[in-house]
PDB file of N, CA and C in Angstrom:
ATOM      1  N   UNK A   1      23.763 -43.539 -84.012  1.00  0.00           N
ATOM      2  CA  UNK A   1      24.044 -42.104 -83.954  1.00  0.00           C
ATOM      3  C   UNK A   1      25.515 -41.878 -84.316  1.00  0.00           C
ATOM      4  N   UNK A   2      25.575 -40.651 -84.610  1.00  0.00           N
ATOM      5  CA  UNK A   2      27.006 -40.389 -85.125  1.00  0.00           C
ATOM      6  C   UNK A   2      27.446 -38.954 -84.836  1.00  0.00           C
ATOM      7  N   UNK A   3      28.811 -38.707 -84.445  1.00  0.00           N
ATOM      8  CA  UNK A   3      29.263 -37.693 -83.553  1.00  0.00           C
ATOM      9  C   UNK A   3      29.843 -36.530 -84.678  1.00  0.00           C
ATOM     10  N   UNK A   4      29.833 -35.082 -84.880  1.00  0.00           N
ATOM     11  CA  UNK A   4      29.501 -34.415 -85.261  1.00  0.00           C
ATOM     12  C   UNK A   4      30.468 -33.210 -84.334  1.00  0.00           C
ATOM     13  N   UNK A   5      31.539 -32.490 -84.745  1.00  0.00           N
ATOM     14  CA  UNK A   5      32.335 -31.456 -83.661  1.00  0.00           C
ATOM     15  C   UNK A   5      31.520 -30.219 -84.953  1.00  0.00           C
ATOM     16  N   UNK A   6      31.128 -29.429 -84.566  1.00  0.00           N
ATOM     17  CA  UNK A   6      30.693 -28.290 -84.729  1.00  0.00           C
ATOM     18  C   UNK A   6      31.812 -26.951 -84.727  1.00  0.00           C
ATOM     19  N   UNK A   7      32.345 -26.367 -85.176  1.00  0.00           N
ATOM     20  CA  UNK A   7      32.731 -24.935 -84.814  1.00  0.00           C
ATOM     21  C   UNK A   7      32.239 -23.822 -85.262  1.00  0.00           C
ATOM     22  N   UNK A   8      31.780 -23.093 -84.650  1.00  0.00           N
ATOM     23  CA  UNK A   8      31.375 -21.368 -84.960  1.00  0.00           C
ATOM     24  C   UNK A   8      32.146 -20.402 -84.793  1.00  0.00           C
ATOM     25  N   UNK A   9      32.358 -19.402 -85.406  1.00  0.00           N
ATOM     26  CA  UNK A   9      32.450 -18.250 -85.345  1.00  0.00           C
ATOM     27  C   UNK A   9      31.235 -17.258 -85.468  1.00  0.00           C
ATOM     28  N   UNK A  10      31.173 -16.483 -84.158  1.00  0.00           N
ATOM     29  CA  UNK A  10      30.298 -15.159 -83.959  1.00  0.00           C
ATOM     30  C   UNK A  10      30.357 -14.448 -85.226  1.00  0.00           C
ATOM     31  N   UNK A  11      29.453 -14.144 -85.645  1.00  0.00           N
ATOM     32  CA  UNK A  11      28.907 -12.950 -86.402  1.00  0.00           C
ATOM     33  C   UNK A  11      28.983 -11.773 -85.875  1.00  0.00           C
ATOM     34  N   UNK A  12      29.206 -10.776 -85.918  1.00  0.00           N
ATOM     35  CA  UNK A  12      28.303  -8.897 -85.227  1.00  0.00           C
ATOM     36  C   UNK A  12      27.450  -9.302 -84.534  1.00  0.00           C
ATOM     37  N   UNK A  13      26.579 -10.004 -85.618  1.00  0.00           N
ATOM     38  CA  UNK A  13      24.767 -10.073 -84.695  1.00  0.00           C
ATOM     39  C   UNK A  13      25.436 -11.123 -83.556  1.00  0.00           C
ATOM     40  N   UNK A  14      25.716 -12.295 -84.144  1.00  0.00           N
ATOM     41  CA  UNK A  14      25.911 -13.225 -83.065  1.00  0.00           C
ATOM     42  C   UNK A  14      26.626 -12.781 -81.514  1.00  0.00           C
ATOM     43  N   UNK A  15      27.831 -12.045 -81.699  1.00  0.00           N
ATOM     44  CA  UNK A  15      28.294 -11.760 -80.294  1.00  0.00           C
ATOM     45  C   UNK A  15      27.449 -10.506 -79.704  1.00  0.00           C
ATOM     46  N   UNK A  16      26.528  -9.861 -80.511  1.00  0.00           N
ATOM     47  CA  UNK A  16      25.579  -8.941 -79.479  1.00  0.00           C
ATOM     48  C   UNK A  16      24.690  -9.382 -78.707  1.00  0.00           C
ATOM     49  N   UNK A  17      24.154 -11.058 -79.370  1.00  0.00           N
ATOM     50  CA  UNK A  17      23.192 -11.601 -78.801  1.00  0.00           C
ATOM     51  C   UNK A  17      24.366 -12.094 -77.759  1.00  0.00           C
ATOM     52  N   UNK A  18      25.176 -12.748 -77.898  1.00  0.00           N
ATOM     53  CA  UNK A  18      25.961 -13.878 -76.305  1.00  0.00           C
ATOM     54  C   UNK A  18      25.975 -12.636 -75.415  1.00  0.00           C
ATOM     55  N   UNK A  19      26.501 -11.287 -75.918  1.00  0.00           N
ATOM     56  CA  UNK A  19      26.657 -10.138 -74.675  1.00  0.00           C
ATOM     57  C   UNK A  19      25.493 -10.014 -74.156  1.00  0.00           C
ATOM     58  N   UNK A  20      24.208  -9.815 -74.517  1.00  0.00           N
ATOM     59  CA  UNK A  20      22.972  -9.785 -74.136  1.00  0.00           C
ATOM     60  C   UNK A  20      22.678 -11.694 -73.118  1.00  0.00           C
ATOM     61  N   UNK A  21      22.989 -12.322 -73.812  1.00  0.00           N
ATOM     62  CA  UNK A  21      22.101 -13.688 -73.076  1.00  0.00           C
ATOM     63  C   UNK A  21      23.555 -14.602 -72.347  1.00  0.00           C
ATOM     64  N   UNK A  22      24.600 -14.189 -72.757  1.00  0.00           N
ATOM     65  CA  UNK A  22      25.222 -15.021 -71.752  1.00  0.00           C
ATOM     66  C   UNK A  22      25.676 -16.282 -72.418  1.00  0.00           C
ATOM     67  N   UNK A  23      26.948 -16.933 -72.288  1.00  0.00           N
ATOM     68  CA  UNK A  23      27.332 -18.135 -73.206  1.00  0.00           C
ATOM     69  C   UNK A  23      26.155 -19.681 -72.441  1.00  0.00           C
ATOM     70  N   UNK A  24      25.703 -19.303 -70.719  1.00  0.00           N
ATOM     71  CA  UNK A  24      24.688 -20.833 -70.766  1.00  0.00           C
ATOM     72  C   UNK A  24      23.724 -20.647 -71.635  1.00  0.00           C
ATOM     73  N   UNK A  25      22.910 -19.653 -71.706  1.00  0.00           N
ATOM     74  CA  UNK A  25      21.978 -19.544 -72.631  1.00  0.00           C
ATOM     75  C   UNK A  25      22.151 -20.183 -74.237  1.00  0.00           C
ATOM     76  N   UNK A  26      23.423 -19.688 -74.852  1.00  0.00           N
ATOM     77  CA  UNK A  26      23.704 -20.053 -76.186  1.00  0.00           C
ATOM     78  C   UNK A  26      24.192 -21.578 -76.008  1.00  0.00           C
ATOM     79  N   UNK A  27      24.373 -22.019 -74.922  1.00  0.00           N
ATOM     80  CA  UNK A  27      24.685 -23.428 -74.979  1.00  0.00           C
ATOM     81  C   UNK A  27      23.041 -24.508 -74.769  1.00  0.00           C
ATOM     82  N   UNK A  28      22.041 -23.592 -74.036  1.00  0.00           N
ATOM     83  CA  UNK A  28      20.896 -24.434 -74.050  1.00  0.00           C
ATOM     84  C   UNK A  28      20.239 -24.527 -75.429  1.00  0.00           C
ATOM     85  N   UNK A  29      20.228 -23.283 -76.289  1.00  0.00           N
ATOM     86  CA  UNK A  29      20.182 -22.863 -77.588  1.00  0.00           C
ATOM     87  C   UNK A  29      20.494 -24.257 -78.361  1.00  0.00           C
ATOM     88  N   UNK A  30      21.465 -24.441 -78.279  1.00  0.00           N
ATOM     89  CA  UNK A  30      22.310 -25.804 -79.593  1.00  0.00           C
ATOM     90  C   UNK A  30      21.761 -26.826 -78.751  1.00  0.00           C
ATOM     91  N   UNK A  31      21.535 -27.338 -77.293  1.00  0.00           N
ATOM     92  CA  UNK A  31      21.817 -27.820 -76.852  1.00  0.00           C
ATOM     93  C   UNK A  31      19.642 -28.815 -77.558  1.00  0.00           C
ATOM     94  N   UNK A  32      18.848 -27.753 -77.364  1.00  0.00           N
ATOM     95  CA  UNK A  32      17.413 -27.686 -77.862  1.00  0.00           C
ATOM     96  C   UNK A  32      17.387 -28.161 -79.148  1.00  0.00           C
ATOM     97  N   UNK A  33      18.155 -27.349 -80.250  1.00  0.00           N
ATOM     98  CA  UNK A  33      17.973 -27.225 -81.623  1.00  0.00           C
ATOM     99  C   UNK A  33      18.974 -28.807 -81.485  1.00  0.00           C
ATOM    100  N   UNK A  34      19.925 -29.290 -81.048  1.00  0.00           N
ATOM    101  CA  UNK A  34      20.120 -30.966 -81.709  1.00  0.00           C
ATOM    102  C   UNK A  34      19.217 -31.714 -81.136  1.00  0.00           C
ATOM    103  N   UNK A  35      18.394 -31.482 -80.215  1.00  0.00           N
ATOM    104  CA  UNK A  35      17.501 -32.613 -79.521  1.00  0.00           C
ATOM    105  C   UNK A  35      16.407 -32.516 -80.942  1.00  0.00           C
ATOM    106  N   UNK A  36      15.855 -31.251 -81.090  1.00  0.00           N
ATOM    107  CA  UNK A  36      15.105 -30.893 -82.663  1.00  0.00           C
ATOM    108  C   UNK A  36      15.168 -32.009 -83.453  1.00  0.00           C
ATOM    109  N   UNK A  37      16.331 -32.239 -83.493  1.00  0.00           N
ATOM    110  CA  UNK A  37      17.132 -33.367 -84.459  1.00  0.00           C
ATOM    111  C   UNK A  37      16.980 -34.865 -84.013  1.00  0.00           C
ATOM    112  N   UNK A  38      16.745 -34.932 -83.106  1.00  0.00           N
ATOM    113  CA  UNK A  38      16.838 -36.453 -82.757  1.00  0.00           C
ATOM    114  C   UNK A  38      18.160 -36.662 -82.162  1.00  0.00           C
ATOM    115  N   UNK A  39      19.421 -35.389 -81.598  1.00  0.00           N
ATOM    116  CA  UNK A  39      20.316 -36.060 -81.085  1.00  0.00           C
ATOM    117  C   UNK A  39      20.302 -35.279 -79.540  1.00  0.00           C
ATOM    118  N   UNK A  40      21.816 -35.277 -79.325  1.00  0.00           N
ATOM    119  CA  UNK A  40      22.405 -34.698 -78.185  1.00  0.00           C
ATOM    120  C   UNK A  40      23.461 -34.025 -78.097  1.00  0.00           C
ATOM    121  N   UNK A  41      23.592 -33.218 -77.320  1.00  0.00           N
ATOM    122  CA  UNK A  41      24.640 -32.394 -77.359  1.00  0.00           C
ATOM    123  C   UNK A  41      25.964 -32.953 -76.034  1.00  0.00           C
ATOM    124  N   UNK A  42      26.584 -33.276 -76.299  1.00  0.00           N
ATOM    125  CA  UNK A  42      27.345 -34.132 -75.829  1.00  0.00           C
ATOM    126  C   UNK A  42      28.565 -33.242 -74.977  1.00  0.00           C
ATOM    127  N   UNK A  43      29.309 -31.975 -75.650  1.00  0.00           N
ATOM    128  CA  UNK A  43      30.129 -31.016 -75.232  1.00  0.00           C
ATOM    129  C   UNK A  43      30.202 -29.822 -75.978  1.00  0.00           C
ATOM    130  N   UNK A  44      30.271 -29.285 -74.653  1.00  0.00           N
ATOM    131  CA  UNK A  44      30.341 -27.172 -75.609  1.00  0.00           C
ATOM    132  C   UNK A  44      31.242 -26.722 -74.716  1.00  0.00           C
ATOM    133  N   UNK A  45      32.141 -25.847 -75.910  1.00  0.00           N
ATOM    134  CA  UNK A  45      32.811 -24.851 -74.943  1.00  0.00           C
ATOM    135  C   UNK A  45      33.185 -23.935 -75.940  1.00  0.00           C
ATOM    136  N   UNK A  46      33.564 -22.891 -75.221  1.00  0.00           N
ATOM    137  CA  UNK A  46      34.491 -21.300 -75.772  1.00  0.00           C
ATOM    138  C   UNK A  46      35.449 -21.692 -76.004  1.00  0.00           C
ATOM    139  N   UNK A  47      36.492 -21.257 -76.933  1.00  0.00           N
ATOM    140  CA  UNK A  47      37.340 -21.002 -76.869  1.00  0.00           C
ATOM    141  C   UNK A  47      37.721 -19.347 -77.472  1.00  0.00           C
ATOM    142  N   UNK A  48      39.622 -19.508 -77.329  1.00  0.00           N
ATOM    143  CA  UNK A  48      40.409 -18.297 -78.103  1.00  0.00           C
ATOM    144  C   UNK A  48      40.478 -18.665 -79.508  1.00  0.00           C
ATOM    145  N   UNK A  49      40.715 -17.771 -80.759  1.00  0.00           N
ATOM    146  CA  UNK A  49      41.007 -17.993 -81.632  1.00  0.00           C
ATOM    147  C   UNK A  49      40.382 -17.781 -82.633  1.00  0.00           C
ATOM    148  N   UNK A  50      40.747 -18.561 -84.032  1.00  0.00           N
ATOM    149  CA  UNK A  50      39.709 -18.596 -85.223  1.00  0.00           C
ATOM    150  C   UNK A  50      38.457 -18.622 -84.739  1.00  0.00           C
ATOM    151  N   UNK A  51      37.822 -20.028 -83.525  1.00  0.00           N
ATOM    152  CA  UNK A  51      36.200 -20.426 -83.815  1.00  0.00           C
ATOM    153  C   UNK A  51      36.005 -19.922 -82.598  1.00  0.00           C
ATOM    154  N   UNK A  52      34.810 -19.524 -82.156  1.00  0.00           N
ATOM    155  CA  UNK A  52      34.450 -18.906 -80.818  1.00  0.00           C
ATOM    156  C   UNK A  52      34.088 -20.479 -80.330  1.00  0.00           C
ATOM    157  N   UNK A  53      33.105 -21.176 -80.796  1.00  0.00           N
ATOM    158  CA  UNK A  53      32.727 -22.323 -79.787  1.00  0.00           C
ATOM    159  C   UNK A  53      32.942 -23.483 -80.641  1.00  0.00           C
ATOM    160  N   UNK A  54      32.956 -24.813 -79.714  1.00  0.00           N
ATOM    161  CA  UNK A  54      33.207 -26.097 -80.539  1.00  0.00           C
ATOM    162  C   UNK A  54      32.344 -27.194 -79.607  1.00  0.00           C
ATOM    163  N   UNK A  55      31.532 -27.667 -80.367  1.00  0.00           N
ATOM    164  CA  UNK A  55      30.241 -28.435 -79.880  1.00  0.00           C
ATOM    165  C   UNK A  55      30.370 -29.878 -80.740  1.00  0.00           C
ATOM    166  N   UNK A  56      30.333 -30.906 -80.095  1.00  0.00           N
ATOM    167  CA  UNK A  56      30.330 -32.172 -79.982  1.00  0.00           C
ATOM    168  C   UNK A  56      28.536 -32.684 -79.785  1.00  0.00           C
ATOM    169  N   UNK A  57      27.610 -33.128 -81.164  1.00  0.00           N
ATOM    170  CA  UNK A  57      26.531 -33.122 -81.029  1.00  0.00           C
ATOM    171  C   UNK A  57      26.537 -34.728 -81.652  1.00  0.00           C
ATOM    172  N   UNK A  58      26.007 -35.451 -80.846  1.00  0.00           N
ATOM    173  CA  UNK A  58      25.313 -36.859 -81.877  1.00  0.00           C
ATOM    174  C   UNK A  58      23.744 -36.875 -82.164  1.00  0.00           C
ATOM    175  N   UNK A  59      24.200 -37.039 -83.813  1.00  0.00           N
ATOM    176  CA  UNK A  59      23.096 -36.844 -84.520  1.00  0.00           C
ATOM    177  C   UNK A  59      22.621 -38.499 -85.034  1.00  0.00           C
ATOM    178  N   UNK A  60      21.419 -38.559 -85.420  1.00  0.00           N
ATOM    179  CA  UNK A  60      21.268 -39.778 -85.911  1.00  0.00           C
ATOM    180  C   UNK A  60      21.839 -39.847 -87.352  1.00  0.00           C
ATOM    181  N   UNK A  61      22.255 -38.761 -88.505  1.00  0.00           N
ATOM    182  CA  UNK A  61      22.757 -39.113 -89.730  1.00  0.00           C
ATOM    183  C   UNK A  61      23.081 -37.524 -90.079  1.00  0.00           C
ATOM    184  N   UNK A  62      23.734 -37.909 -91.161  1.00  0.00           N
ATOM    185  CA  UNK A  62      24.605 -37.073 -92.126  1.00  0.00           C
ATOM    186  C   UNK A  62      23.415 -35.621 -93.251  1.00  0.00           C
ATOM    187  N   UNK A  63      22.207 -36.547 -93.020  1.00  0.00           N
ATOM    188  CA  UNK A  63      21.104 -35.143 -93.431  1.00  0.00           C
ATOM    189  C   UNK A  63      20.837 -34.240 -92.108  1.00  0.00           C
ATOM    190  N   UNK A  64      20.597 -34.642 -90.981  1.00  0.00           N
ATOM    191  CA  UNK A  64      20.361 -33.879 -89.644  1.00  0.00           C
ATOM    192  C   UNK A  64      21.834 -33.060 -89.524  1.00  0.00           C
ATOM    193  N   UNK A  65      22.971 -33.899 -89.344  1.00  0.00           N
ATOM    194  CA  UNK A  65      24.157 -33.108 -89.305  1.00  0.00           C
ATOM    195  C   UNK A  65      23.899 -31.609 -90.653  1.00  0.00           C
ATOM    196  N   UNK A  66      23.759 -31.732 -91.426  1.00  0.00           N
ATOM    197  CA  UNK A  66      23.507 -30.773 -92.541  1.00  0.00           C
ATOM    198  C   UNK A  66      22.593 -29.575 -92.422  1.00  0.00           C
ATOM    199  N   UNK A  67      21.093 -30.444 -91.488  1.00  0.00           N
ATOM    200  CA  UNK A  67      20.570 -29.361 -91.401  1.00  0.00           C
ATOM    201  C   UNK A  67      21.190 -28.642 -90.477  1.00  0.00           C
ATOM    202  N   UNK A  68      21.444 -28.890 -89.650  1.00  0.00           N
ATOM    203  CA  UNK A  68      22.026 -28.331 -88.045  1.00  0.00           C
ATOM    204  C   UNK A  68      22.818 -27.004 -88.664  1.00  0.00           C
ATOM    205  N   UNK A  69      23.908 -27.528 -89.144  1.00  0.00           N
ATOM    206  CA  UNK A  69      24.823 -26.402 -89.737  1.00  0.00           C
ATOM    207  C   UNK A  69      24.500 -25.284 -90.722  1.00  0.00           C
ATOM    208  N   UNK A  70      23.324 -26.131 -91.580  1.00  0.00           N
ATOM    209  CA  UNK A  70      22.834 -24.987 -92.551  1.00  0.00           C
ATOM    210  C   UNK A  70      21.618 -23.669 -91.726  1.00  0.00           C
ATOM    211  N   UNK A  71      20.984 -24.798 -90.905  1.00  0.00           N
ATOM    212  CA  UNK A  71      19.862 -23.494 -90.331  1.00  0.00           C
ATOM    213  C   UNK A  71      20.889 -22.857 -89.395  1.00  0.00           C
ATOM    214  N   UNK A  72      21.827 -23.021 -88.926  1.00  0.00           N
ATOM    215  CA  UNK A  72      22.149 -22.006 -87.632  1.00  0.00           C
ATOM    216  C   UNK A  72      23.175 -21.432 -88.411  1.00  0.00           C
ATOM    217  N   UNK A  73      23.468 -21.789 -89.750  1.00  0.00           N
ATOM    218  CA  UNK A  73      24.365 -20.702 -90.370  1.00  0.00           C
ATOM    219  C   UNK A  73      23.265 -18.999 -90.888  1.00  0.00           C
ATOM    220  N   UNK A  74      22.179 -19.922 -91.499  1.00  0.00           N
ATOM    221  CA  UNK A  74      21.043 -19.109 -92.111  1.00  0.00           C
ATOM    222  C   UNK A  74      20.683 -17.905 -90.912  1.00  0.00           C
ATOM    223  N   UNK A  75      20.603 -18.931 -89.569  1.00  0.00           N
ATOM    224  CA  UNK A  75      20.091 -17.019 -88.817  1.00  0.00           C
ATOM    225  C   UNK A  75      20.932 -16.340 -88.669  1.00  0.00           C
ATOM    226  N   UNK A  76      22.288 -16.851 -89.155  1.00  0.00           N
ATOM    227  CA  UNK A  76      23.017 -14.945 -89.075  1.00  0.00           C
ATOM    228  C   UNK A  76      23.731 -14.965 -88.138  1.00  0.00           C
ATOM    229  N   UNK A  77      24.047 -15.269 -86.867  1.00  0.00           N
ATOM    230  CA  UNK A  77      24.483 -15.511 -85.360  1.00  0.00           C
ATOM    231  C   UNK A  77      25.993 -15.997 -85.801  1.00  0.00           C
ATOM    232  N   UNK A  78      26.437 -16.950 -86.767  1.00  0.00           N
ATOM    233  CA  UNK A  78      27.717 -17.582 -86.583  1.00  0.00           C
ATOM    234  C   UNK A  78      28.243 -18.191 -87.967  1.00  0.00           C
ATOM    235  N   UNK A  79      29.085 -18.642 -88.287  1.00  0.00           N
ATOM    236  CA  UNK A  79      29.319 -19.204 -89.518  1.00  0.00           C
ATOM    237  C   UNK A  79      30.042 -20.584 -88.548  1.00  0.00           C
ATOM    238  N   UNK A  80      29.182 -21.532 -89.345  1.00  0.00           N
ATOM    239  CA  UNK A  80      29.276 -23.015 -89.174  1.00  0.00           C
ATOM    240  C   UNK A  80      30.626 -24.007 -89.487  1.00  0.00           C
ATOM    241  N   UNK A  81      31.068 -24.930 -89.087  1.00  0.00           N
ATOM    242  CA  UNK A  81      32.270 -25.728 -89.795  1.00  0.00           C
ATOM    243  C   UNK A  81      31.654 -26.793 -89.474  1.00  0.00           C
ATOM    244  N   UNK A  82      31.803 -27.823 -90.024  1.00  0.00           N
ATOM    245  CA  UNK A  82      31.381 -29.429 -89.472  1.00  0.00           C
ATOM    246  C   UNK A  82      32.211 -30.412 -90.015  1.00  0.00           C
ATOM    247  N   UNK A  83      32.741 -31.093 -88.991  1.00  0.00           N
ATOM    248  CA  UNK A  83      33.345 -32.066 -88.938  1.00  0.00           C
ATOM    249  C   UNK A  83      32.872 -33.788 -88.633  1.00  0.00           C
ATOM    250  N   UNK A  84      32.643 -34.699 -89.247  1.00  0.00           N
ATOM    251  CA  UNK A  84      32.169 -35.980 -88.969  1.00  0.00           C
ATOM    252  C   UNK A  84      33.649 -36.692 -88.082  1.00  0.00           C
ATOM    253  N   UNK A  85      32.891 -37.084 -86.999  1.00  0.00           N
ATOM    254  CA  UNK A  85      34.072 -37.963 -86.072  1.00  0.00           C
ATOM    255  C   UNK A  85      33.736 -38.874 -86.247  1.00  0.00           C
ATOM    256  N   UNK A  86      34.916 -39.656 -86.057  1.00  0.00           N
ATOM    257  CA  UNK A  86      35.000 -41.634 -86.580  1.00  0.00           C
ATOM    258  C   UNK A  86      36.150 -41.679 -85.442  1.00  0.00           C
ATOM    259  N   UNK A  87      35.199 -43.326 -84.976  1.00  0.00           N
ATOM    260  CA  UNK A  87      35.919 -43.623 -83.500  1.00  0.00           C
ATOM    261  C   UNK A  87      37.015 -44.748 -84.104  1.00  0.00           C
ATOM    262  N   UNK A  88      37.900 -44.966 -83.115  1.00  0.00           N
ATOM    263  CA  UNK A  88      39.272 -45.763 -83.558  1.00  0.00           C
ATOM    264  C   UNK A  88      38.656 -47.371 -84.151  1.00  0.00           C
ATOM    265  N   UNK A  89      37.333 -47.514 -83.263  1.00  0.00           N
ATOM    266  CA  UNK A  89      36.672 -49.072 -83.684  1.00  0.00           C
ATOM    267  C   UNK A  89      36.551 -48.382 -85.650  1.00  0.00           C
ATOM    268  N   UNK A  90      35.846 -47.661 -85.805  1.00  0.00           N
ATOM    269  CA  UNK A  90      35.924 -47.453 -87.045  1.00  0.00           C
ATOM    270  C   UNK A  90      36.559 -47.529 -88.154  1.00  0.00           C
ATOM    271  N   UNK A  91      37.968 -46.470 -87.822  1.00  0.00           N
ATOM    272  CA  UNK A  91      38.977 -46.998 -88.572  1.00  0.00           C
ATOM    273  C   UNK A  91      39.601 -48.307 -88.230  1.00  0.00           C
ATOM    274  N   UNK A  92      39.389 -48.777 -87.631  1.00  0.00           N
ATOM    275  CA  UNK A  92      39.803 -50.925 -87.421  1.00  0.00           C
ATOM    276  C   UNK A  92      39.299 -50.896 -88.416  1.00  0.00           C
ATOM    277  N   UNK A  93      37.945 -50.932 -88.852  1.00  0.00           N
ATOM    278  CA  UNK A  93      37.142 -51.220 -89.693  1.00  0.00           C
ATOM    279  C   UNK A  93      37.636 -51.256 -91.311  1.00  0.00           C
ATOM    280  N   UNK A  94      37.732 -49.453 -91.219  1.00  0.00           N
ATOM    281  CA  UNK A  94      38.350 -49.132 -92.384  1.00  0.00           C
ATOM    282  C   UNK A  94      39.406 -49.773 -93.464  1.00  0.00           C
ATOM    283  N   UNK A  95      40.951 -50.344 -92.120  1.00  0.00           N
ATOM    284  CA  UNK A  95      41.916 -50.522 -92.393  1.00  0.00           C
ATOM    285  C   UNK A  95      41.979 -51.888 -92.957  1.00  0.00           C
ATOM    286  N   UNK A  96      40.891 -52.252 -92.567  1.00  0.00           N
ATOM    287  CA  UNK A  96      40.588 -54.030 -93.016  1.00  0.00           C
ATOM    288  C   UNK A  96      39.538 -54.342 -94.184  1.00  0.00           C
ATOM    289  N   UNK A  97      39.997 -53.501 -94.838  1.00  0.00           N
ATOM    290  CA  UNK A  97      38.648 -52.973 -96.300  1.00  0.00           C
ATOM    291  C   UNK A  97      39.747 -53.431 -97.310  1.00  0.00           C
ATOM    292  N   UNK A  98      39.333 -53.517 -98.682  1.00  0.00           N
ATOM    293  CA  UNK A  98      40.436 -53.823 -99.216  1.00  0.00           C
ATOM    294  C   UNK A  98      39.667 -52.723-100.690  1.00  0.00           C
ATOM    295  N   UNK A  99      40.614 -52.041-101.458  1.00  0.00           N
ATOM    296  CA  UNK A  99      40.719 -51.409-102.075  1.00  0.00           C
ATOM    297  C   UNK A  99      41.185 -51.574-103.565  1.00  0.00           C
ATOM    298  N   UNK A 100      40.884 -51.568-104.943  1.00  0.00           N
ATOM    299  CA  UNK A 100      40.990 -51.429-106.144  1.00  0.00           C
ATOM    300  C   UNK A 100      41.186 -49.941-106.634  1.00  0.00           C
ATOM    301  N   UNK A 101      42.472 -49.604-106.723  1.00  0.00           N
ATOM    302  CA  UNK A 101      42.867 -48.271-106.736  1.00  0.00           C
ATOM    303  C   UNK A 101      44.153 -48.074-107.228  1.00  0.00           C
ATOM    304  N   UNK A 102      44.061 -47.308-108.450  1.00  0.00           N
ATOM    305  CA  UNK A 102      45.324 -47.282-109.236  1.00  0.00           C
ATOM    306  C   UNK A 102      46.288 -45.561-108.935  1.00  0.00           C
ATOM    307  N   UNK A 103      47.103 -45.342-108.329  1.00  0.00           N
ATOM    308  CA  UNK A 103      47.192 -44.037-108.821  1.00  0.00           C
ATOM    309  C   UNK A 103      48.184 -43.239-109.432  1.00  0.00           C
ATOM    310  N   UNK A 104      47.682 -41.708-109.666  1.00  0.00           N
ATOM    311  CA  UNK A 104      48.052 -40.637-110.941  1.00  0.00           C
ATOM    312  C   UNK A 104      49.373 -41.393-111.628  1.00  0.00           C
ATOM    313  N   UNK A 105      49.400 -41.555-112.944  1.00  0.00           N
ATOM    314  CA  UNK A 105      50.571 -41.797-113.091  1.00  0.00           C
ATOM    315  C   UNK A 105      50.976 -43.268-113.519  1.00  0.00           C
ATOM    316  N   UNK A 106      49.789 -44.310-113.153  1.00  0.00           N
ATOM    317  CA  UNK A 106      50.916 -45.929-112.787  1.00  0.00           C
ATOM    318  C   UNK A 106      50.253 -46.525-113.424  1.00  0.00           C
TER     319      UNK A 106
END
């Protein structure tokens, strides 16, 4: 599985529905639609600012991550951001890769 930070921003429609149902409700909401998926919803919260919420979901892959963001962009409620998280074991990983790479210019 692989970890997945989510941010939304409310729509019109979207913050009439949270005023109507309440932010637990919109958190069982995501919380349903990643299980859909084969994952979990790991952390949700509100915040101030640009994104109204930021959700931490592990998905089993990079097509589920896709759908996630594309269908809950499609109903209208929020506009989606997605971010793929990579744990520090990972980049170990990374840093010990070796690379063939020339660049602009050399």
């Amino acid at each position: 599985m692989s970890k997945y930070l989510y941010q939304a921003a409310y729509t019109d429609a979207g913050l009439d529905g949270l005023l109507k149902e309440g932010g637990s409700k919109r958190r069982e909401a995501v919380e349903l639609a990643a299980k859909s998926l084969g994952g979990t919803l790991e952390a949700f919260y509100y915040a101030f600012g640009d994104s109204d919420v930021f959700a931490i979901i592990d998905l089993p892959d990079n097509v589920s991550a896709s759908a996630f963001s594309l269908l809950v962009t499609a109903a209208g409620g929020a506009r989606v951001k997605t971010t793929v998280l990579i744990t520090p074991e990972e980049v170990d990983e990374a840093t010990k890769k070796t690379l063939k790479y020339r660049p602009p210019g050399k």
